[in-house]
Structures are given as C-alpha cells and as structure tokens.
C-alpha atoms as a PDB file:
ATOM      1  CA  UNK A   1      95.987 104.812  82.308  1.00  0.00           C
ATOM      2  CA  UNK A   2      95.154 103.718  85.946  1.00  0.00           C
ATOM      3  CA  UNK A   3      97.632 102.485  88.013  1.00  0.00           C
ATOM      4  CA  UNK A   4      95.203  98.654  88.011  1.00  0.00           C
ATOM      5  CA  UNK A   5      96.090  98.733  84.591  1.00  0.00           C
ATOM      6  CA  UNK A   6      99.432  99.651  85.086  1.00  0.00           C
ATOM      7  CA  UNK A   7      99.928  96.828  87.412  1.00  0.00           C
ATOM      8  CA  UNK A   8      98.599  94.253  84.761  1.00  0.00           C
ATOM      9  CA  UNK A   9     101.941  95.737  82.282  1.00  0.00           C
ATOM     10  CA  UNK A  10     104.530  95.797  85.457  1.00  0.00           C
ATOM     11  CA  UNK A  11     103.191  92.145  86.207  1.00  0.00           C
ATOM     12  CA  UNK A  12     103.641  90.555  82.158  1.00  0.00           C
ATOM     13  CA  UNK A  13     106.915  93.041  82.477  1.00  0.00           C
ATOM     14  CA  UNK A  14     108.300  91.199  85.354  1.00  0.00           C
ATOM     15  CA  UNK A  15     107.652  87.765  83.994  1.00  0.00           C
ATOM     16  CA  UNK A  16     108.753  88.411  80.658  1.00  0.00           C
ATOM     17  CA  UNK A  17     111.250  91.088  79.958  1.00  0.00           C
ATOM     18  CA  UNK A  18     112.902  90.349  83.943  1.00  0.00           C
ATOM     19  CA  UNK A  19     112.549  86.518  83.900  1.00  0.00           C
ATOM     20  CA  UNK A  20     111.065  86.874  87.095  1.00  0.00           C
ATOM     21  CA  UNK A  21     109.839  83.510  88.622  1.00  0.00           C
ATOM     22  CA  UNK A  22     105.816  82.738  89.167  1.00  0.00           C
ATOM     23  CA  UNK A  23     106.449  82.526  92.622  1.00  0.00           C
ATOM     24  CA  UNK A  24     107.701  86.312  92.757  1.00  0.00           C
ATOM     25  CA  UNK A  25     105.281  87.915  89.990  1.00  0.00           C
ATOM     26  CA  UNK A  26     102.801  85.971  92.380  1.00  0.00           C
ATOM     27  CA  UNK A  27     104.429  88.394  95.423  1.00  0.00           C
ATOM     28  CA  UNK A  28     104.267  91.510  93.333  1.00  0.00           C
ATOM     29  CA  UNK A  29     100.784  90.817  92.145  1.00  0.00           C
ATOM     30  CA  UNK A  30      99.895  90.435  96.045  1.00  0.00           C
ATOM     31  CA  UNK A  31     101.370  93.065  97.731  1.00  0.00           C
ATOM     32  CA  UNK A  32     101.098  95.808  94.834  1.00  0.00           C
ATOM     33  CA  UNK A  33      96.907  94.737  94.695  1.00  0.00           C
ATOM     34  CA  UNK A  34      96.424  95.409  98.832  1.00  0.00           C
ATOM     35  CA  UNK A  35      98.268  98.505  97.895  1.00  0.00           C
ATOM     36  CA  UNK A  36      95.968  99.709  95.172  1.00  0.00           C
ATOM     37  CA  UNK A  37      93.044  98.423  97.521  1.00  0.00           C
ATOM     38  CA  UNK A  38      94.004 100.662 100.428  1.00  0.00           C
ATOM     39  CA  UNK A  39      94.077 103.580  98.090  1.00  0.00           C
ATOM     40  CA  UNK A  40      90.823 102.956  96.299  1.00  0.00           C
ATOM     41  CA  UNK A  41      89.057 102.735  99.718  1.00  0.00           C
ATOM     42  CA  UNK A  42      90.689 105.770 101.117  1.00  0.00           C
ATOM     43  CA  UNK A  43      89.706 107.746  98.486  1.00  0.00           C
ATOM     44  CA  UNK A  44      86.628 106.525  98.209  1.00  0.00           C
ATOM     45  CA  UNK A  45      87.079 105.713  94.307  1.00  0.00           C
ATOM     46  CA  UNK A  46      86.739 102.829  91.798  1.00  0.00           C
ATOM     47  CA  UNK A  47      90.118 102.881  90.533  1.00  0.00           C
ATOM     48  CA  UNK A  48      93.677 104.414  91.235  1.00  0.00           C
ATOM     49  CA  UNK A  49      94.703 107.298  88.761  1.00  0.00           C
ATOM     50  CA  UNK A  50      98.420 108.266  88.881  1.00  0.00           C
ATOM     51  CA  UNK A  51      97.560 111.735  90.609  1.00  0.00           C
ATOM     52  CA  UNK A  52      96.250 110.163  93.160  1.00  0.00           C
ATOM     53  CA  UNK A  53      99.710 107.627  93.586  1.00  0.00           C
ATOM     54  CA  UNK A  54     100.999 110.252  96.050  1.00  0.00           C
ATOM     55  CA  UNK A  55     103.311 110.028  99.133  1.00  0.00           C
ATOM     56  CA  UNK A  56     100.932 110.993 101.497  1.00  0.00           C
ATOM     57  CA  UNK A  57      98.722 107.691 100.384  1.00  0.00           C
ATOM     58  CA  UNK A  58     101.806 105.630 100.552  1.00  0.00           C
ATOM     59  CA  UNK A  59     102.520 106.516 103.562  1.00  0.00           C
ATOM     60  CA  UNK A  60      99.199 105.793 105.335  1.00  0.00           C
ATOM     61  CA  UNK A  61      99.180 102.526 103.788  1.00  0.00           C
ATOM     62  CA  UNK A  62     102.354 101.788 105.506  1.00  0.00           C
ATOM     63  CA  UNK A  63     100.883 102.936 108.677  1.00  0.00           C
ATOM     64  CA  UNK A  64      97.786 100.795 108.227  1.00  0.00           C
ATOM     65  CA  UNK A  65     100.231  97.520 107.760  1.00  0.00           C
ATOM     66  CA  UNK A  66     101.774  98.528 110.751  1.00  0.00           C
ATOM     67  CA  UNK A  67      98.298  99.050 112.923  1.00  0.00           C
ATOM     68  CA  UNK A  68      97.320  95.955 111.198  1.00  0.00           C
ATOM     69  CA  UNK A  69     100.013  94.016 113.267  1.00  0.00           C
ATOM     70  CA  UNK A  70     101.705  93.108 109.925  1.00  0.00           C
ATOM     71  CA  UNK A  71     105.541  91.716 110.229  1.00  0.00           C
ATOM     72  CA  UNK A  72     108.559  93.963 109.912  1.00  0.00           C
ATOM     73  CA  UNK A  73     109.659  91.979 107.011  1.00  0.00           C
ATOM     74  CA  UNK A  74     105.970  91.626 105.124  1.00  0.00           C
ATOM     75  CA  UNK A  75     105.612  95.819 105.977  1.00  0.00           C
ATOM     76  CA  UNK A  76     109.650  95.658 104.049  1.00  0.00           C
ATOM     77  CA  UNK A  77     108.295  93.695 101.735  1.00  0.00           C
ATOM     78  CA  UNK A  78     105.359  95.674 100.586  1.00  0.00           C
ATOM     79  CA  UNK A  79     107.224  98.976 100.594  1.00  0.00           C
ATOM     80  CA  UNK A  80     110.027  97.279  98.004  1.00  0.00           C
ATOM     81  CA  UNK A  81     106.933  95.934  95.912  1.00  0.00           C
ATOM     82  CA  UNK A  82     105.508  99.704  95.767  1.00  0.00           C
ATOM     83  CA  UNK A  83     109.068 101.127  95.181  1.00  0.00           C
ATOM     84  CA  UNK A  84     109.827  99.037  92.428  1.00  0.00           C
ATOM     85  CA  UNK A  85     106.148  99.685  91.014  1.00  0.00           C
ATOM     86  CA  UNK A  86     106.806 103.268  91.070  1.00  0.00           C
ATOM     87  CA  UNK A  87     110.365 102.874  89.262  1.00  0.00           C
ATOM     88  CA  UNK A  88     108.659 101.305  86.309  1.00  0.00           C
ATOM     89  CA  UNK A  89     105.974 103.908  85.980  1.00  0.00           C
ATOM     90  CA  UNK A  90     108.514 106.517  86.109  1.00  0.00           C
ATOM     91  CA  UNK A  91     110.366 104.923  83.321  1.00  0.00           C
ATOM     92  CA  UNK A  92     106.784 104.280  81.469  1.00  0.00           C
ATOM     93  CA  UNK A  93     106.143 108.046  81.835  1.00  0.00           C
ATOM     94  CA  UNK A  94     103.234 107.589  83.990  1.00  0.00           C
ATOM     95  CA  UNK A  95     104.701 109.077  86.714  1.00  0.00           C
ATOM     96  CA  UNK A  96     107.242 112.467  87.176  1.00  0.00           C
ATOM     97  CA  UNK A  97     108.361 111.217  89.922  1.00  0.00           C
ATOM     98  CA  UNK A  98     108.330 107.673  91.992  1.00  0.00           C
ATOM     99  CA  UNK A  99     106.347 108.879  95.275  1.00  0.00           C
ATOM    100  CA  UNK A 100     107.631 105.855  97.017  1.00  0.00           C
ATOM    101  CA  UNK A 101     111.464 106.792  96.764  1.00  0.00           C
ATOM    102  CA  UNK A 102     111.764 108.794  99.984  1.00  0.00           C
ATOM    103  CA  UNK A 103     110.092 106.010 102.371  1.00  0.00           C
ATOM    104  CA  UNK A 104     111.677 104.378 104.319  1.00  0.00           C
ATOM    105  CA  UNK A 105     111.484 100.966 105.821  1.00  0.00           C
ATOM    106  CA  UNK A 106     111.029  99.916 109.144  1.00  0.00           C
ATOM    107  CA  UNK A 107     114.672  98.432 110.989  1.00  0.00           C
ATOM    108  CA  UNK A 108     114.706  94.979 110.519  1.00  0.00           C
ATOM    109  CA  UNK A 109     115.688  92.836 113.661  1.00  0.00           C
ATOM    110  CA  UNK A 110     118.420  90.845 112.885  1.00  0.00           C
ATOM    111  CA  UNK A 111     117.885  87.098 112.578  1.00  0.00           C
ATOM    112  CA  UNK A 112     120.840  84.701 112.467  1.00  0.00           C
ATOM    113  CA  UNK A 113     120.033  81.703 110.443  1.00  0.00           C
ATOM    114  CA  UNK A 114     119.245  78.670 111.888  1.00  0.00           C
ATOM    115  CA  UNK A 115     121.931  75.930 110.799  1.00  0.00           C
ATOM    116  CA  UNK A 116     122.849  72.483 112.101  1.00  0.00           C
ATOM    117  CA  UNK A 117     126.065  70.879 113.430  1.00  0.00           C
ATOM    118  CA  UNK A 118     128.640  68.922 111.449  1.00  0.00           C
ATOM    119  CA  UNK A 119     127.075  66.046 114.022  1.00  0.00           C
ATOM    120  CA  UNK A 120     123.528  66.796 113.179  1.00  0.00           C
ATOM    121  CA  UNK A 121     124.035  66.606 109.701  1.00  0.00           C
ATOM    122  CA  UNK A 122     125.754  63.331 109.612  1.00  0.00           C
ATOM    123  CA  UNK A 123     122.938  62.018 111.620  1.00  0.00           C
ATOM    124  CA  UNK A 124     120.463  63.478 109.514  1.00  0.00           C
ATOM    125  CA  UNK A 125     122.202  61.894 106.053  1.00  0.00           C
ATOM    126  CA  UNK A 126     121.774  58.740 107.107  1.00  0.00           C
ATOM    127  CA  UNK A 127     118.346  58.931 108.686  1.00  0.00           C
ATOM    128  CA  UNK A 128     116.464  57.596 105.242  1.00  0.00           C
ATOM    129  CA  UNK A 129     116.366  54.136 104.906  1.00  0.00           C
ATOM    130  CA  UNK A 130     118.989  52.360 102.893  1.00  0.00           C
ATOM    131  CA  UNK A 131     116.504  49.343 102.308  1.00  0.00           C
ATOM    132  CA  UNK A 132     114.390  50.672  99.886  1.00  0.00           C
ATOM    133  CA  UNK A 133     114.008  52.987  96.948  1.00  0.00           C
ATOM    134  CA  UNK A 134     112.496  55.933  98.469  1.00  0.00           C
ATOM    135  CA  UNK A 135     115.230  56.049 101.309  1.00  0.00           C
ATOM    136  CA  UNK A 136     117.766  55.957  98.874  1.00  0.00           C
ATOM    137  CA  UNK A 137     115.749  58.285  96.695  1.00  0.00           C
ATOM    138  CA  UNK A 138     115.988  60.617 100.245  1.00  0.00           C
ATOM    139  CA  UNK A 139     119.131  60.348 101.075  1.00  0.00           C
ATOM    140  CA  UNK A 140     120.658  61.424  97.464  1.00  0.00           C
ATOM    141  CA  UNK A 141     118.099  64.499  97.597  1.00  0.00           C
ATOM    142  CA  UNK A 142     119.576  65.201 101.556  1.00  0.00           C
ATOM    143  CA  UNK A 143     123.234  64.770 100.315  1.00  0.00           C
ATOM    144  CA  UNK A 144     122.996  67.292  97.067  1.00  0.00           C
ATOM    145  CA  UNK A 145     121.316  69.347  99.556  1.00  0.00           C
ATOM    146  CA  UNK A 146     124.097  69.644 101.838  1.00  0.00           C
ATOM    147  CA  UNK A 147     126.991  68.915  99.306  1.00  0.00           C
ATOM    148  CA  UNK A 148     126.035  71.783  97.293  1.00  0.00           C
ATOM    149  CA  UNK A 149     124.367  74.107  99.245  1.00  0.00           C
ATOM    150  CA  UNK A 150     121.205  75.118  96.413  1.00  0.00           C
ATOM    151  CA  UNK A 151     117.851  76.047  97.154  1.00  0.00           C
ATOM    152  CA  UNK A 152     115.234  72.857  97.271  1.00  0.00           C
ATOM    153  CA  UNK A 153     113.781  75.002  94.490  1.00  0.00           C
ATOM    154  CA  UNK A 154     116.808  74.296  92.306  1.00  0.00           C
ATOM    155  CA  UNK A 155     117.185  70.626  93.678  1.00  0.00           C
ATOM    156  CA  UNK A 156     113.490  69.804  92.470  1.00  0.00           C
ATOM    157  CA  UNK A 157     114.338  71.421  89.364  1.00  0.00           C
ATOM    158  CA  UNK A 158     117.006  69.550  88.157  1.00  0.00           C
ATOM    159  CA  UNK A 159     116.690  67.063  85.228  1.00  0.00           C
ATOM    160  CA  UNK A 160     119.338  64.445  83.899  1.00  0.00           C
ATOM    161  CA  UNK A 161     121.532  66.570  81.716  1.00  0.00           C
ATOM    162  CA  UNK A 162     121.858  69.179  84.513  1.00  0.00           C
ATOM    163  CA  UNK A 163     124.070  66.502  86.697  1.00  0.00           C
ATOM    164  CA  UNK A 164     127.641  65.430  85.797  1.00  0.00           C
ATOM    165  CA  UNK A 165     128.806  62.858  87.877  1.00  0.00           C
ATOM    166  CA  UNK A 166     131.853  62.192  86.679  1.00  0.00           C
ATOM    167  CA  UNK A 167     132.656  65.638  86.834  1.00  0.00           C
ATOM    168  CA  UNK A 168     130.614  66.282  90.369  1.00  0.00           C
ATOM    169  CA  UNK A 169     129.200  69.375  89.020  1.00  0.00           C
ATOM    170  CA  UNK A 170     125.576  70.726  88.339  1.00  0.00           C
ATOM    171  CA  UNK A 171     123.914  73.155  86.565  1.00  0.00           C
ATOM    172  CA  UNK A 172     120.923  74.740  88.583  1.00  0.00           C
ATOM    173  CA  UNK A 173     118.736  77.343  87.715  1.00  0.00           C
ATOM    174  CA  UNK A 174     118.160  80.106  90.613  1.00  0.00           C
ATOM    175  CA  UNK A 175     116.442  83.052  91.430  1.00  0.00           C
ATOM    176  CA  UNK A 176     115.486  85.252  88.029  1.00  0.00           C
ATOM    177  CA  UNK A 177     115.862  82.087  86.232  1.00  0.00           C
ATOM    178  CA  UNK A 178     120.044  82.485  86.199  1.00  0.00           C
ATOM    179  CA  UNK A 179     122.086  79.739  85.809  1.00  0.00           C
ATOM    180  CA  UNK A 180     125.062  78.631  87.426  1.00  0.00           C
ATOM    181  CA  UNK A 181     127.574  75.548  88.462  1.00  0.00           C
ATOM    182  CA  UNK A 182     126.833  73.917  91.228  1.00  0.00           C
ATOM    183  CA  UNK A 183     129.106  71.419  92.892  1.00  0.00           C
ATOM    184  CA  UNK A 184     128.925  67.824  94.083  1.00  0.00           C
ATOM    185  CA  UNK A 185     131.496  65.411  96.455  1.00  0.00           C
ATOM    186  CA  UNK A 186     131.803  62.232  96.574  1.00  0.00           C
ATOM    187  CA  UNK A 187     129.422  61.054  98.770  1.00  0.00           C
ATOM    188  CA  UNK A 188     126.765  63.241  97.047  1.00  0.00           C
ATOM    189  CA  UNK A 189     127.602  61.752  93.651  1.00  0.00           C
ATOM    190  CA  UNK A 190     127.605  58.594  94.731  1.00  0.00           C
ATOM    191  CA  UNK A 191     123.858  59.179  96.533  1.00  0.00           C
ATOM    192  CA  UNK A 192     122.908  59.910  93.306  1.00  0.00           C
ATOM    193  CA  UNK A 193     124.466  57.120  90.864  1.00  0.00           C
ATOM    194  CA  UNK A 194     122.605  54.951  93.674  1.00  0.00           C
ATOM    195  CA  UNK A 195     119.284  56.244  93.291  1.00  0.00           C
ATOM    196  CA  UNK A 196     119.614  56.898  89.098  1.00  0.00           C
ATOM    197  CA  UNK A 197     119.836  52.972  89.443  1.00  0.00           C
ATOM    198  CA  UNK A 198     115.971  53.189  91.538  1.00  0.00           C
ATOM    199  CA  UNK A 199     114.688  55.689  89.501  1.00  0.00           C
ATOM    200  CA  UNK A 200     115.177  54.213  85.834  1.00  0.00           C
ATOM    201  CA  UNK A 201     113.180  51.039  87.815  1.00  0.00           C
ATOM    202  CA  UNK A 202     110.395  53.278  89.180  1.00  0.00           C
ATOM    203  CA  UNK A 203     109.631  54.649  85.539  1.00  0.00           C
ATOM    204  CA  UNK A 204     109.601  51.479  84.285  1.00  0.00           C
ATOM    205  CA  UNK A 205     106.797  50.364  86.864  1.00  0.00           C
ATOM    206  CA  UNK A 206     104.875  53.680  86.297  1.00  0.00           C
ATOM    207  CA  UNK A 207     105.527  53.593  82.600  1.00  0.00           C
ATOM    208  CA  UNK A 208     106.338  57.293  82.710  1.00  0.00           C
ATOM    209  CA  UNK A 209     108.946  59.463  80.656  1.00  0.00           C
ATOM    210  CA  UNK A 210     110.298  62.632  82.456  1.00  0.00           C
ATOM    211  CA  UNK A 211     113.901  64.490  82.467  1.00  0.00           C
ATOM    212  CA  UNK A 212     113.594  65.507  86.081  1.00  0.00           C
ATOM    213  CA  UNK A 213     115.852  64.029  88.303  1.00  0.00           C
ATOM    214  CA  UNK A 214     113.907  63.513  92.210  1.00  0.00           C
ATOM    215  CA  UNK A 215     110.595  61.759  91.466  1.00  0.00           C
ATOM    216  CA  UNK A 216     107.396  60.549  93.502  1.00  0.00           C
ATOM    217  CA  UNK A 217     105.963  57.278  93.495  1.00  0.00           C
ATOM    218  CA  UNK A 218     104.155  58.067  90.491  1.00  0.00           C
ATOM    219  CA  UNK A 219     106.763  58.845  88.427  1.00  0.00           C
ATOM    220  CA  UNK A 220     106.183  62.834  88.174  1.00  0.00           C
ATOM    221  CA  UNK A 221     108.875  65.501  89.535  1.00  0.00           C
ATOM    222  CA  UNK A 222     108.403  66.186  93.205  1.00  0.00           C
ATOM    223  CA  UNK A 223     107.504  69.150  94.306  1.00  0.00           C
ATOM    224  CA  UNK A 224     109.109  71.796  96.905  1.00  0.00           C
ATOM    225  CA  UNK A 225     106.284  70.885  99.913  1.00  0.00           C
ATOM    226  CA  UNK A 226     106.701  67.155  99.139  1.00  0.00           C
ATOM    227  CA  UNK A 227     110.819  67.559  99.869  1.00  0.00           C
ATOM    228  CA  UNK A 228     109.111  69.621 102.996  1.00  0.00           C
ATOM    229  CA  UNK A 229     107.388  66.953 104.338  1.00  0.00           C
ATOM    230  CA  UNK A 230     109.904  64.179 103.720  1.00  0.00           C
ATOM    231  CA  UNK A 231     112.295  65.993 105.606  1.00  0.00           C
ATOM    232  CA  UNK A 232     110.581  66.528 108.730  1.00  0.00           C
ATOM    233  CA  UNK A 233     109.723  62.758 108.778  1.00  0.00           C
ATOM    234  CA  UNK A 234     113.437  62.778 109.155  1.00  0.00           C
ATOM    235  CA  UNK A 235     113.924  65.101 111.386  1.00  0.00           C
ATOM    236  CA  UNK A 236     111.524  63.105 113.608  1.00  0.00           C
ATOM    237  CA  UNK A 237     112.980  60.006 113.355  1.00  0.00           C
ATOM    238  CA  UNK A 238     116.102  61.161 113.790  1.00  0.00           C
ATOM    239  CA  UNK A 239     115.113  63.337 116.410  1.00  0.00           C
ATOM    240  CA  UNK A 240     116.087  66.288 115.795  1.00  0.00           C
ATOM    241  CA  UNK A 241     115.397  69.990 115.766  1.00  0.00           C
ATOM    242  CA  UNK A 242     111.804  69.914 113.656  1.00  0.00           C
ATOM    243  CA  UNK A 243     112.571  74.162 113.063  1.00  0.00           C
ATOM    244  CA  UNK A 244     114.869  72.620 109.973  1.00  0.00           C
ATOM    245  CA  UNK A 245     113.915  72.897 106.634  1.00  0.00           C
ATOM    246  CA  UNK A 246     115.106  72.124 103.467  1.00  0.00           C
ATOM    247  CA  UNK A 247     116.809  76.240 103.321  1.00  0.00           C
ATOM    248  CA  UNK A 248     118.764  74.605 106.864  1.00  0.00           C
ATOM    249  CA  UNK A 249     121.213  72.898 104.496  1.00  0.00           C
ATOM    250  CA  UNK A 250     121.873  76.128 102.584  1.00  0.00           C
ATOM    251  CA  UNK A 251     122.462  77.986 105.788  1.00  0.00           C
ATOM    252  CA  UNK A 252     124.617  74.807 107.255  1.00  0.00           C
ATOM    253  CA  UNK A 253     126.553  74.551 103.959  1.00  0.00           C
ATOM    254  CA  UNK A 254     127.728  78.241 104.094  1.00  0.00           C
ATOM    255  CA  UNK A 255     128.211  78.291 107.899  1.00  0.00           C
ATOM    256  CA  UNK A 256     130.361  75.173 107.488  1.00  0.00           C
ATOM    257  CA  UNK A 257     132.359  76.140 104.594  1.00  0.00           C
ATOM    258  CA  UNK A 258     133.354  79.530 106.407  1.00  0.00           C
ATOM    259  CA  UNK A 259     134.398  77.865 109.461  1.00  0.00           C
ATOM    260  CA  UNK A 260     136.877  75.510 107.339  1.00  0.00           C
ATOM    261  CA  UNK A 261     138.223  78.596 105.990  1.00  0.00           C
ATOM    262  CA  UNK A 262     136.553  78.816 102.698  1.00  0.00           C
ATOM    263  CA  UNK A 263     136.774  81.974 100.806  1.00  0.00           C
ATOM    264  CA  UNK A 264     133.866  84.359 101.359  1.00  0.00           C
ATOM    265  CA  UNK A 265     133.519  85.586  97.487  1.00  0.00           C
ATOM    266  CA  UNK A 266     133.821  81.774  96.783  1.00  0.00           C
ATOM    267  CA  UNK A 267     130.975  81.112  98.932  1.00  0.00           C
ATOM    268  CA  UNK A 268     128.901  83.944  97.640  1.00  0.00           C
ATOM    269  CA  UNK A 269     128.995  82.123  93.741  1.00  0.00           C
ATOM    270  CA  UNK A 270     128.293  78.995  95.158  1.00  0.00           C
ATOM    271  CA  UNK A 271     125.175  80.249  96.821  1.00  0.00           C
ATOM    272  CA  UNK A 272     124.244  82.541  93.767  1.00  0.00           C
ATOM    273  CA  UNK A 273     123.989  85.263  95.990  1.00  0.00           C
ATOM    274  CA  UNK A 274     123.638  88.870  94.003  1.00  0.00           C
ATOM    275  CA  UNK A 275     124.965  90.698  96.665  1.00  0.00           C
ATOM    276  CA  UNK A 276     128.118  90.253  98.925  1.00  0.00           C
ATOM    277  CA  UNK A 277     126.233  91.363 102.024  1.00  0.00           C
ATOM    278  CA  UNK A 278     124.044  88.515 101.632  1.00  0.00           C
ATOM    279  CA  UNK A 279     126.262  85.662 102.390  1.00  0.00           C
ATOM    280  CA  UNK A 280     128.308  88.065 104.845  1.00  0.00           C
ATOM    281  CA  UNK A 281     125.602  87.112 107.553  1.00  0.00           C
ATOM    282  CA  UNK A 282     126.959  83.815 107.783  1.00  0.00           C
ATOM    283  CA  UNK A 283     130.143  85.377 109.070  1.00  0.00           C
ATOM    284  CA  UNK A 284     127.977  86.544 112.061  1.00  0.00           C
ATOM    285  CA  UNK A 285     126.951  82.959 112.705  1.00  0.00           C
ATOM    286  CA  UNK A 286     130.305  81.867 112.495  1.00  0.00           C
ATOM    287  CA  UNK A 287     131.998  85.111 114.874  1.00  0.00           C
ATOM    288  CA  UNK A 288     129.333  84.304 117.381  1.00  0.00           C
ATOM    289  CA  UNK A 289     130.816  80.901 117.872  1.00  0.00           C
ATOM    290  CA  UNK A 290     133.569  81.712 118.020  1.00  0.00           C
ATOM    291  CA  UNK A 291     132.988  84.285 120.695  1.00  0.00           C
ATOM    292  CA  UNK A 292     130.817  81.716 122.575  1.00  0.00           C
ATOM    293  CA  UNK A 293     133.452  79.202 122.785  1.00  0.00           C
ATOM    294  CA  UNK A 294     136.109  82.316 123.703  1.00  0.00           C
ATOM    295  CA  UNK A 295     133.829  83.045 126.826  1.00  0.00           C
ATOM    296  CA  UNK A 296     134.026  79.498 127.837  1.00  0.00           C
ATOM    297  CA  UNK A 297     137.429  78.671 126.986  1.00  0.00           C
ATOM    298  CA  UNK A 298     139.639  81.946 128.038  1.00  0.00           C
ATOM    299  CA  UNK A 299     140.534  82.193 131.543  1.00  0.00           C
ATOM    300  CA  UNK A 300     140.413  85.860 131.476  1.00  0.00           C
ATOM    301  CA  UNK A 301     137.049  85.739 129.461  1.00  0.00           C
END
C-alpha cells in the first residue's frame, strides 16, 4: 500500500466509522495531501511508500511550513493531522511505529478570546429591525446565539423538532456529529415564537417545505457565511467592534456566565466542550478583569 492510498481509507475512516464532519475530513484531506506532496518531491518519487514515512521527512516538512512563513497554529495543525495519520496506520499495520509521535509542536501564543460587554450585547440584540420579517428573523438567530451559547454551525442546523419552547431547551448537533441539550431564556424563546409566526408566512410565499428552522428569502436553510454577513451589517449599524463574529457570542456567553458565578463543569456541557481545559480559558478572560479593575480600584494597587 502507499501511504496516497492510505490516505483515501483514513479519509472514508474519518467520515464514516468517526462521524467526523465534511468540514474536518475536508482539513485532514488538506493538510495530510501537502504532507504527502512535500515527501514525494523530496524524494524525488511518484508516490509515498511507508518506508519512506520516516521522522527525518516529517521533520523537514515541519521546517519547510515554518520557512514558508506558515502560522503557529496551521504548522499545529498539520503536525496533529500527520500524528493522527500515523496512529491509524499503526493500528492498520502499515506502520511499526507512528514516526510522527516524538514531534513536537511549536508553543502556541496565547490568545484570549475576543468577547463583548453585557452593554454591547444588549445593543447588539436589538440592532435588527423589529419592522419586518428579516429583522425579526435576525434578532431570534442573535438571541439563541447569545442565550445558548452554540456554535452558528449548530444554530443553522437546527430544524423544528430540535426547539422546545415551552420547555426552553434545544437539541443541537456539535462537533463529531454529538448531540446535546442546549438551553433557551425567555427572551430567546420568545425571539423565536416571533419569527416561527414570519417564517410559516415566508414558506407560504416561496411555496417551499423544509424542517430547518433560520431561512433565507427563498425559503432554503441559511448558511454559516450568510449568518456572517448579516451580523456584521449589525455590527455596523450598531457600531460596533466589526472583529465580532458569530463564535463572539460563544466566547461572551461563557465569559458572562463565569463572571455571574456559574459553575465551570456546568459551563463546559453547555459549550460541548470535550475537554475541561478548553472552557478553562475563559477563566483567564474573566481573572484578567478582574485584575484590571484591582489595579484601578485598590489604593495600594
């Protein structure tokens, strides 16, 4: 076997024994073929047998991505691809031993996420239009956002029977195609009931029939780059920071929610986050406020 067509059985492996999403097979596919395409050029050969999968070669592509002027985090991100590529060979019995294992990354600089104020978001929730369909369309989208805290992914993938009002729950579908409960207040469910009302009318104009909850003007299921570019004709008219993105609300949900005191492992479910450490860097957000408003609050500060 070469490793090319060892790639092709990780790939339909990932997708359909790991429920991996498109987007990430997509990734894998990526990263894992510039990988094979360094090695095949380096040497000098049409294809990649597993002898020639060897540290050495890893290692020099890493090197390459780095004289290339490639990102810490794409470099991280290539090296995890190539890891996990040599895990499954191993298990395959391609390979003895996963070449890959002893690499190491490069340090990652640490990036606090970028979140808005309790002020900000209020002013941002009430930035669509209450005057027409499409603003109240926005403004349910903006509040499950915030309410709940789920990836836009997850918002635009949400049909009918995946919302209980009365209940102000969700089910949503994240990462590796798991499921979980999402949750909904008030205001959020009452966003919603609103636009329900627009939306039965707009598939009645466009004579369409469709489960999914946020729609266009034609009656399909919006897409992840159409939330995108709704928001930021928001954020424009409501004049504020354009660096937000539909991911702000995650990152302004957890920040919030730790500030009032919420419990970290709660936190963690609601954001479907595997690991602990993941929603732990919200605590750094929050700590550095609170040191910030120490230095320019304490007398002796």
């Amino acid at each position: 076997m070469t490793l090319e067509e060892g790639l092709a059985e990780f790939l339909t492996h990932l997708g359909l024994e790991k429920n991996s999403s498109d987007k990430t097979v997509k990734a894998y596919r990526e990263d894992l073929t510039q990988a094979l395409g360094f090695a095949r050029e380096r040497l000098k050969k049409s294809s990649v047998a597993p002898a020639d999968w060897t540290t050495r070669v890893l290692r020099a592509f890493v090197s390459w991505l780095h004289e290339q002027g490639y990102a810490k985090s794409t470099v991280a991100r290539r090296l995890a691809a190539v890891r996990s590529f040599g895990k499954y060979l191993c298990r395959q019995g391609v390979l003895e031993t996963n070449p890959a294992a002893g690499l190491r990354g490069p340090r990652q600089d640490k990036k606090l996420p970028h979140f808005l104020t309790l002020a900000d978001v209020q002013k941002l929730l009430v930035a669509p239009p209450d005057t027409d369909w499409a603003g109240r369309r926005d403004r349910a989208m903006l509040e499950t956002l915030y309410a709940s805290g789920i990836r836009v992914s997850e918002l635009v993938g949400l049909d009918l029977l995946s919302i209980d009002l009365n209940d102000g729950v969700m089910t949503v579908r994240g990462k590796g195609k798991k499921e979980r409960l999402a949750l909904l207040g008030p205001d959020a469910s009452k966003a919603i009931s609103r636009w329900l009302e627009d939306r039965k009318a707009l598939l009645e104009r466009t004579a369409q029939d469709t489960v999914a909850v946020s729609l266009n003007n034609k009656g399909g299921r919006l897409t992840t780059r159409s939330v995108g570019r709704l928001l930021a004709n928001h954020l424009k008219a409501a004049g504020l920071d354009p660096r937000t993105s539909p991911h702000t609300f995650r990152h302004s949900f957890a920040t919030h929610m730790l500030d009032a005191g919420a419990d970290i492992r709660g936190v963690q479910e609601l954001l479907g986050h595997k690991s602990l450490a993941t929603t732990q860097v919200y605590t750094h957000v929050t700590t550095q406020r609170l040191q910030k408003s120490y230095q320019k609050a304490h007398p002796r500060a």
